[in-house]
Structure formats: structure tokens, C-alpha cells
N, C-alpha and C. Protein backbone atom coordinates (compact mmCIF):
# COMPACT_ATOMS: atom_id res chain seq x y z
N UNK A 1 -66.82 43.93 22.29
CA UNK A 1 -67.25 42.68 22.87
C UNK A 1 -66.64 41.48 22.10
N UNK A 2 -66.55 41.58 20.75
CA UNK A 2 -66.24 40.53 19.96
C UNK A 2 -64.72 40.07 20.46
N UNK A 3 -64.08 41.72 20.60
CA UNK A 3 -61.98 41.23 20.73
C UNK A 3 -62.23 40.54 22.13
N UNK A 4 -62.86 41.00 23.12
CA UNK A 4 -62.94 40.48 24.39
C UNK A 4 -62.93 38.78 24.25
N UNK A 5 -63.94 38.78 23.85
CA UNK A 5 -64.44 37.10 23.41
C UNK A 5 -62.82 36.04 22.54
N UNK A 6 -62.68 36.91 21.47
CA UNK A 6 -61.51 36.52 20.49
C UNK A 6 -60.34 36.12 21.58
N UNK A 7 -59.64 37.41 22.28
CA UNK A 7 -58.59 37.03 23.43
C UNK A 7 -59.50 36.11 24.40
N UNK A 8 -60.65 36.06 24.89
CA UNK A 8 -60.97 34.88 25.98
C UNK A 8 -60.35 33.55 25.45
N UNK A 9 -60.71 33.43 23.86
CA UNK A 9 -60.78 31.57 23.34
C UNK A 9 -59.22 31.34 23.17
N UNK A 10 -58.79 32.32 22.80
CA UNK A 10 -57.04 32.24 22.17
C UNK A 10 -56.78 31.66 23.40
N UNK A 11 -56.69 32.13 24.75
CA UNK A 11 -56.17 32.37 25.64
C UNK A 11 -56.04 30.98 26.29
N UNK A 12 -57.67 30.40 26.24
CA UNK A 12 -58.20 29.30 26.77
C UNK A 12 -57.33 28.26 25.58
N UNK A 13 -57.47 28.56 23.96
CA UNK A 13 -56.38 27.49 23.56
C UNK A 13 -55.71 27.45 23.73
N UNK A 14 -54.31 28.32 23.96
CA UNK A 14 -53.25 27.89 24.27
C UNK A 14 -52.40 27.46 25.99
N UNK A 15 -53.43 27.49 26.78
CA UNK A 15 -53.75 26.92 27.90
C UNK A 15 -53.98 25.59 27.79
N UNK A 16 -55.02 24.98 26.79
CA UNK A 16 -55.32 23.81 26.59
C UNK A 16 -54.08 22.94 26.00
N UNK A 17 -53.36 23.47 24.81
CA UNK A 17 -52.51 23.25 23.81
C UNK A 17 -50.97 23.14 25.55
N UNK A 18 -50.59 23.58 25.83
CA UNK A 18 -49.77 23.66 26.78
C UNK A 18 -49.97 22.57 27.83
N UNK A 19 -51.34 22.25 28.53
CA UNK A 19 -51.61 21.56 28.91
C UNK A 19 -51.68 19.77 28.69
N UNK A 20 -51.45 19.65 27.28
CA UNK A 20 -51.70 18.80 26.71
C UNK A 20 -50.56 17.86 26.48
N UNK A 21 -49.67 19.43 26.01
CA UNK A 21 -48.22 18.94 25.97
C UNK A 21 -47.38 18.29 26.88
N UNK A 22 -47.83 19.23 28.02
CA UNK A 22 -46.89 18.68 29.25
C UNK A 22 -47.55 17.17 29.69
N UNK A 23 -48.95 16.91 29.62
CA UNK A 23 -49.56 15.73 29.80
C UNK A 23 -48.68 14.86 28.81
N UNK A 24 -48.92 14.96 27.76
CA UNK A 24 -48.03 14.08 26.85
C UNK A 24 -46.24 14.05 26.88
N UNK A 25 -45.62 14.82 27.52
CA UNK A 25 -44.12 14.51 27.65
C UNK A 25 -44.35 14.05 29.34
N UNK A 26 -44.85 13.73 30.06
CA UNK A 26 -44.94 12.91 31.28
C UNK A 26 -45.07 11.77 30.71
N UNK A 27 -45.70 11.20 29.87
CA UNK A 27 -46.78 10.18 29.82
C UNK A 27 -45.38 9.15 28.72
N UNK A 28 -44.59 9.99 27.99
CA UNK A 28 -43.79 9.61 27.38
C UNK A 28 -42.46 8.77 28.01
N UNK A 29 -42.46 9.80 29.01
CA UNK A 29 -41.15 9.66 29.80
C UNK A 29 -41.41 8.42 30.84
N UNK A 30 -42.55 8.02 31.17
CA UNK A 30 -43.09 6.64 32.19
C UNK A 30 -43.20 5.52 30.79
N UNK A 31 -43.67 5.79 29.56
CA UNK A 31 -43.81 4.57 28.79
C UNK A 31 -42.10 4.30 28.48
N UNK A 32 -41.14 5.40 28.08
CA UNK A 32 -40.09 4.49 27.75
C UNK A 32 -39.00 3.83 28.87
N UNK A 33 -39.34 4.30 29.99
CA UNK A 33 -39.17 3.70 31.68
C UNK A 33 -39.24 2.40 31.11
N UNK A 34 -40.74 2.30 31.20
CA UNK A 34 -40.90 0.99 31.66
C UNK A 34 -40.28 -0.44 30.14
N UNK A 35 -40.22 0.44 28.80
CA UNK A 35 -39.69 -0.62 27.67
C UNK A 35 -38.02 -0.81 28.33
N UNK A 36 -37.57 -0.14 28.25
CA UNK A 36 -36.13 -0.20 29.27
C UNK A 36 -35.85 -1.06 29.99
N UNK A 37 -36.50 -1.21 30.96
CA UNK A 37 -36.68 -2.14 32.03
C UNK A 37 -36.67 -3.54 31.64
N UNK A 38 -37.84 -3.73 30.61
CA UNK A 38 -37.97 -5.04 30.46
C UNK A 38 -37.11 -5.37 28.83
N UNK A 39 -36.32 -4.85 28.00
CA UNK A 39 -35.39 -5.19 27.22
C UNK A 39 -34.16 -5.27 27.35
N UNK A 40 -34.07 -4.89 28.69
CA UNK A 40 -32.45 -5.35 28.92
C UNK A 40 -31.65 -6.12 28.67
N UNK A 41 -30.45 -6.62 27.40
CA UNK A 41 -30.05 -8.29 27.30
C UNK A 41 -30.85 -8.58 26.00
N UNK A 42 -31.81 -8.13 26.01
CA UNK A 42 -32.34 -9.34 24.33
C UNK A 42 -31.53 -8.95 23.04
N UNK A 43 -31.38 -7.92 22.83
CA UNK A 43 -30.34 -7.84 21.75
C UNK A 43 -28.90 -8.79 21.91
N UNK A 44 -28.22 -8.74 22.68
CA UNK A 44 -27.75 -9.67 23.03
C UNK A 44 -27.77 -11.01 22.98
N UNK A 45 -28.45 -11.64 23.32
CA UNK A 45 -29.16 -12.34 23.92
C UNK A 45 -29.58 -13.32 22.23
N UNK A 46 -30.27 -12.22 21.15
CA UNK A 46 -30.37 -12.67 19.67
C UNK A 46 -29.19 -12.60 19.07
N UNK A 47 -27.99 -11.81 19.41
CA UNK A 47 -26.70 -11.91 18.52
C UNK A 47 -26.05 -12.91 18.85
N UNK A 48 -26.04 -13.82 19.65
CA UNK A 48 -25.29 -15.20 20.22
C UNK A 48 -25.97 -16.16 19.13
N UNK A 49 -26.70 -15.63 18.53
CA UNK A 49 -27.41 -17.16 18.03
C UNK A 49 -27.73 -16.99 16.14
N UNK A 50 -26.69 -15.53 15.95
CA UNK A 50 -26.69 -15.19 14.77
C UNK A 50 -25.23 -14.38 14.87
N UNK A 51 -24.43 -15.81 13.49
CA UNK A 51 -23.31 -15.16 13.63
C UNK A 51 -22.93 -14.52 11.74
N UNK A 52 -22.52 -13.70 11.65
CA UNK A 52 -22.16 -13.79 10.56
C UNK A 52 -20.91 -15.09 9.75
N UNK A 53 -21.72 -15.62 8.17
CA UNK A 53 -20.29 -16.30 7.93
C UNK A 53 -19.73 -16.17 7.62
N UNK A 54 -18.60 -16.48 7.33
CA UNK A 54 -16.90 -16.72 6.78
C UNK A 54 -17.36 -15.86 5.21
N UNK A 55 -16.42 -14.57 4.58
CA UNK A 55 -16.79 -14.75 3.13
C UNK A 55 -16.02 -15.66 2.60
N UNK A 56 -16.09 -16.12 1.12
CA UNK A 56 -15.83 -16.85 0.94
C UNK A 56 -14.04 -16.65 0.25
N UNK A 57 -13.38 -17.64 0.43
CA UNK A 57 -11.99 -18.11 -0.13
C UNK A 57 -11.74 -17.08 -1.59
N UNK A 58 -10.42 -17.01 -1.97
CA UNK A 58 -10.01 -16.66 -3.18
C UNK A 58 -10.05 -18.15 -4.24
N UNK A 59 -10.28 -19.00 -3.74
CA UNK A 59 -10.28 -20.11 -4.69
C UNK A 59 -11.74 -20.88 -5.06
N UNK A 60 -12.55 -20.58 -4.32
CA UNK A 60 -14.51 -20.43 -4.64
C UNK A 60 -14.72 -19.54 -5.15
N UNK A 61 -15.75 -20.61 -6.57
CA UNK A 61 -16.14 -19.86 -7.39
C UNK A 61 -17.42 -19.10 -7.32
N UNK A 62 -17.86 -18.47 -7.79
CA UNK A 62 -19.21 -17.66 -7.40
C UNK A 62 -20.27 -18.82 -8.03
N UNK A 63 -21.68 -18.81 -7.77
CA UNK A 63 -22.46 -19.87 -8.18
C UNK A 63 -23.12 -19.41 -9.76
N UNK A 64 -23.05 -20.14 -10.70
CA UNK A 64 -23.03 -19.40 -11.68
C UNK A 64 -24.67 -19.84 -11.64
N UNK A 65 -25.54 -18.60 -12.03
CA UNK A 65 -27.18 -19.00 -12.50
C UNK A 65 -27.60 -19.43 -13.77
N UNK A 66 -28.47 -20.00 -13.50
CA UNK A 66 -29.03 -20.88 -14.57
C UNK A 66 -29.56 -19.76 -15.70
N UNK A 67 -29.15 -19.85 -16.89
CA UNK A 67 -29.99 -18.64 -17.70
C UNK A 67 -31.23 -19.25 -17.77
N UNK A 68 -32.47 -18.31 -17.89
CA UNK A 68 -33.66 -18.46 -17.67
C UNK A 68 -34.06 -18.63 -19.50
N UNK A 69 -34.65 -19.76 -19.90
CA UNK A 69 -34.63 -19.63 -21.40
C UNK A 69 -35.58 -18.80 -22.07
N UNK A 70 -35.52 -18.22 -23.10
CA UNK A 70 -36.40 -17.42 -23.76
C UNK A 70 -37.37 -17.64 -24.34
N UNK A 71 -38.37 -17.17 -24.19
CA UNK A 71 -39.28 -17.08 -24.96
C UNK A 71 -39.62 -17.26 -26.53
N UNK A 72 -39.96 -18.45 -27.07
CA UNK A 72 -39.90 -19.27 -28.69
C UNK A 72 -41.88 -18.50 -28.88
N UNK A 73 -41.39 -17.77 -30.58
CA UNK A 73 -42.41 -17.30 -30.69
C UNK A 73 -42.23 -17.92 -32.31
N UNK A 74 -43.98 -18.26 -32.67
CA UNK A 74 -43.57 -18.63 -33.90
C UNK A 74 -43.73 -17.34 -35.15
N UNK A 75 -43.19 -18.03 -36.49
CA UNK A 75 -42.26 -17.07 -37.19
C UNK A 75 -43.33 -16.09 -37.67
N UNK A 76 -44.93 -16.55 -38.08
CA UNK A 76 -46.38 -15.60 -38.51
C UNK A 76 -47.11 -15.12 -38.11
N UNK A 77 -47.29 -13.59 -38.04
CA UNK A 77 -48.25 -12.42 -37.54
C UNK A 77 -49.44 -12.75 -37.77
N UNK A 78 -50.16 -13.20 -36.98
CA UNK A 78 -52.00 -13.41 -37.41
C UNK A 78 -52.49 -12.17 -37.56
N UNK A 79 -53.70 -12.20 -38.09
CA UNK A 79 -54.50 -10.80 -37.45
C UNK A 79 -56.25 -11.32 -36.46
N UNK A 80 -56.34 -10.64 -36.01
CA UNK A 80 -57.62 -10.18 -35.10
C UNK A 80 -58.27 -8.99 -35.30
N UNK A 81 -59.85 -9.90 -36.41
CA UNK A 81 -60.23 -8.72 -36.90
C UNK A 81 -61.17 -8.57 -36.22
N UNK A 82 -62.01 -7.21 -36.04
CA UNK A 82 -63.17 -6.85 -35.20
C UNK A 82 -63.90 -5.58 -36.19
N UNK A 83 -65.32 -5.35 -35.92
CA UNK A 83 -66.04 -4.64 -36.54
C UNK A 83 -65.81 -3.15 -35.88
N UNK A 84 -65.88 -2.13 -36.23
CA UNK A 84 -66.09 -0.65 -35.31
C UNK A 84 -67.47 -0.17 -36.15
N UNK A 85 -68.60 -0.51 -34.85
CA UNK A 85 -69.74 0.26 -35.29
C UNK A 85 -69.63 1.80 -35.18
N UNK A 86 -70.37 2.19 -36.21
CA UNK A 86 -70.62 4.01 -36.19
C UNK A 86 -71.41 3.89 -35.57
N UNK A 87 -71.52 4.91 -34.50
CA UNK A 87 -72.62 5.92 -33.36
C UNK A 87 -73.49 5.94 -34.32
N UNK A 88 -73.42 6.81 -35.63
CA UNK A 88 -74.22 7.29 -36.17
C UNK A 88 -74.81 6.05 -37.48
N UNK A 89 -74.39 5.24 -37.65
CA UNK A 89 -75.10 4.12 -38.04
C UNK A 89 -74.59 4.35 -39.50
N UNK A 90 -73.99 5.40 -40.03
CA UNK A 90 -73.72 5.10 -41.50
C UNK A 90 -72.79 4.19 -42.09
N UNK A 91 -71.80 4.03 -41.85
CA UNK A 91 -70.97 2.73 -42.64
C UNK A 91 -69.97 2.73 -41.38
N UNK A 92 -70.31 1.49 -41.17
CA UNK A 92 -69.36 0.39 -40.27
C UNK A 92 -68.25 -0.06 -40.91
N UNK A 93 -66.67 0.10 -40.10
CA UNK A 93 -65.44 -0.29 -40.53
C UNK A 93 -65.32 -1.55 -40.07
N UNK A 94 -64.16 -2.37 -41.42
CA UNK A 94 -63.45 -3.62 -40.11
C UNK A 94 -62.26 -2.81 -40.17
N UNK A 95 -61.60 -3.48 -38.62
CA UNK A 95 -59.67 -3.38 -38.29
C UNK A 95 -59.49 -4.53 -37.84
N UNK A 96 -58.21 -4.47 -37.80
CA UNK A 96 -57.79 -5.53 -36.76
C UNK A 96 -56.02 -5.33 -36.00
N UNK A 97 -55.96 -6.67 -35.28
CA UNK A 97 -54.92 -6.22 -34.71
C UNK A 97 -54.06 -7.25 -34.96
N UNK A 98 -52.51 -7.12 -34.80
CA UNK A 98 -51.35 -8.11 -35.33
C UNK A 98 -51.36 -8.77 -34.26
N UNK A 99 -50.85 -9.69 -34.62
CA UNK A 99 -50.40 -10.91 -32.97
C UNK A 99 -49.37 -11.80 -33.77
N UNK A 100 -49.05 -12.95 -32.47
CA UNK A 100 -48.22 -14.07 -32.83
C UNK A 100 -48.21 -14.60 -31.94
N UNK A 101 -48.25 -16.04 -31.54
CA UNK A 101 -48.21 -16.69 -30.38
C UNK A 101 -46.57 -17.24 -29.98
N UNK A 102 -46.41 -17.01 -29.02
CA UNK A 102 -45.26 -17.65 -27.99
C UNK A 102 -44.93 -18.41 -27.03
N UNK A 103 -44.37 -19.41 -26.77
CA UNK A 103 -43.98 -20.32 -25.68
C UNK A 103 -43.23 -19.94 -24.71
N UNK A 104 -43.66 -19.83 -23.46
CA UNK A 104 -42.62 -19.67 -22.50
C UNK A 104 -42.18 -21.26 -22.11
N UNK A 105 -41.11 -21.64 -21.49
CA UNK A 105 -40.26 -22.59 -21.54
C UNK A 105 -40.54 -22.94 -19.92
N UNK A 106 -40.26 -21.65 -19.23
CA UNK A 106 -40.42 -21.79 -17.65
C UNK A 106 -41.87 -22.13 -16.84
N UNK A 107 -42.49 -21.34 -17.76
CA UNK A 107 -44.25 -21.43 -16.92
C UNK A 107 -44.85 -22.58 -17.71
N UNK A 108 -44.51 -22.64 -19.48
CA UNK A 108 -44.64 -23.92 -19.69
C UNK A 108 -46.20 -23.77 -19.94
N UNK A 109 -46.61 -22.21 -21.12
CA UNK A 109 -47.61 -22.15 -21.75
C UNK A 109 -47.78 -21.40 -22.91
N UNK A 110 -48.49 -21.09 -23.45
CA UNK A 110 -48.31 -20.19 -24.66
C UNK A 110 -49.09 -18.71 -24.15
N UNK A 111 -48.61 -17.54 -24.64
CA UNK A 111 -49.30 -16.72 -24.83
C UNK A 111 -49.05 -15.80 -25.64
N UNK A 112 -50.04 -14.33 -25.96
CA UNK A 112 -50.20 -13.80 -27.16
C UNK A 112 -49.16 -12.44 -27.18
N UNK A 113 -48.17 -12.13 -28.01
CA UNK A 113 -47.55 -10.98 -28.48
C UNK A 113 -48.43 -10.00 -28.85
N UNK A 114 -48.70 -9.15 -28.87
CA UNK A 114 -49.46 -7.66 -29.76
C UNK A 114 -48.90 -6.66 -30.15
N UNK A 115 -48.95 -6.46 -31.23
CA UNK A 115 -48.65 -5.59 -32.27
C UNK A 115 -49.49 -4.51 -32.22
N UNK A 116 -49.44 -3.46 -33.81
CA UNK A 116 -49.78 -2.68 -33.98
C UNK A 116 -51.47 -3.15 -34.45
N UNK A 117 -52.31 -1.79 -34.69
CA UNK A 117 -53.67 -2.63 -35.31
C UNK A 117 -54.00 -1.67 -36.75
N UNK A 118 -54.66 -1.93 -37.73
CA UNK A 118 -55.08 -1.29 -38.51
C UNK A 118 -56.39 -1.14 -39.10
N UNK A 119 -56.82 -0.40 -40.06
CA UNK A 119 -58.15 -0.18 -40.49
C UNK A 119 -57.85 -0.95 -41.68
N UNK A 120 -59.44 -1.91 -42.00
CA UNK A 120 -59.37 -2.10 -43.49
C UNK A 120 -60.46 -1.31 -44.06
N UNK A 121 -61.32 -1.88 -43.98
CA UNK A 121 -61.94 -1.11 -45.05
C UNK A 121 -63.43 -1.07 -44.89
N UNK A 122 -64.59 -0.70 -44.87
CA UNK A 122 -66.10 -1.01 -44.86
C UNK A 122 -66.56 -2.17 -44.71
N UNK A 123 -67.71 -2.57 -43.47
CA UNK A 123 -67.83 -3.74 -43.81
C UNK A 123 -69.13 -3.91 -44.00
């Protein structure tokens, strides 16, 4: 009874699956009909009004870019120190971390470099 049942559903899917298909390659073949129809000419139609230009001469020069200026950092590593509490509450470290501040030229603000960080010592 069970194989009976098994071949009934197969049977019925790929009936469905077939059905579906052919619904969908009809349905395909009327939608690109009708884009056809109504794009006839516009490609066209946009290349009249876009032409490529001229490259340029052997005697023009290429446009030379502006170098973008660098970044002015001053010459001393600060530090940034912070505490590291123990979980367990027995002796609390300080560290900290290196920095240096820098100017950008273009954005026309300062901001911070970072370095490495280290442990000092109990605090």
C-alpha cells in the first residue's frame, strides 16, 4: 500500500513540475513579445545624443594631480594610562597605551596615532 501511494505522489509531482514549466515558458515568450515591441529605436535613439570624444593630441599634456599633503604628526609619544581591575580583587595593575597626535592638512583636524600598550606596575 505504501509503494502504491509513493508512485501515486511522484507521479502527481512530476505532472505538476511539467505543468508548471510549460505554464512558465508560454508566459515568457508573451512577456518578451511585448518588451520588443515597445523598445524599438531607443538605443538608438540615446546614442545620437552621446558621442564619444576626440582622445587627446600628442602635444596635451596629461593633467597633473594635486599631491594630497601628509599628515604632520608631532615629534612625542604620550602615554594613556588606565587601571586593569582583578576579577579576583587581589592587586590591581596600571598599563597604558602610546599615542601621538597628528594634523591632517585636508580635513583640517587633529587626530590620534596608536601604538603599542604596556604594563607598569601595581597600583
Amino acid at each position: 500500500m505504501r509503494r502504491i501511494m509513493l508512485v501515486f505522489t511522484m507521479i502527481a509531482l512530476v505532472m505538476t513540475m511539467v505543468a508548471v514549466s510549460a505554464l512558465s515558458g508560454t508566459a515568457q515568450g508573451d512577456h518578451d513579445d511585448q518588451y520588443d515591441d515597445e523598445s524599438d529605436g531607443w538605443y538608438d535613439d540615446w546614442l545620437e545624443g552621446h558621442t564619444k570624444a576626440d582622445p587627446p593630441d600628442e602635444e596635451d599634456s596629461p593633467p597633473v594631480p594635486e599631491p594630497d599633503p601628509e599628515p604632520v604628526c608631532l615629534p612625542d609619544w604620550l602615554q594613556d594610562w588606565y587601571i586593569w581591575e582583578d576579577p579576583r580583587g587581589a592587586e590591581d595593575w596600571w598599563y597604558f597605551y602610546w599615542y601621538k597626535w597628528c594634523y591632517d592638512p585636508t580635513e583640517e583636524e587633529w587626530f590620534e596615532v596608536w601604538d603599542d600598550w604596556e604594563w607598569w606596575g601595581p597600583a
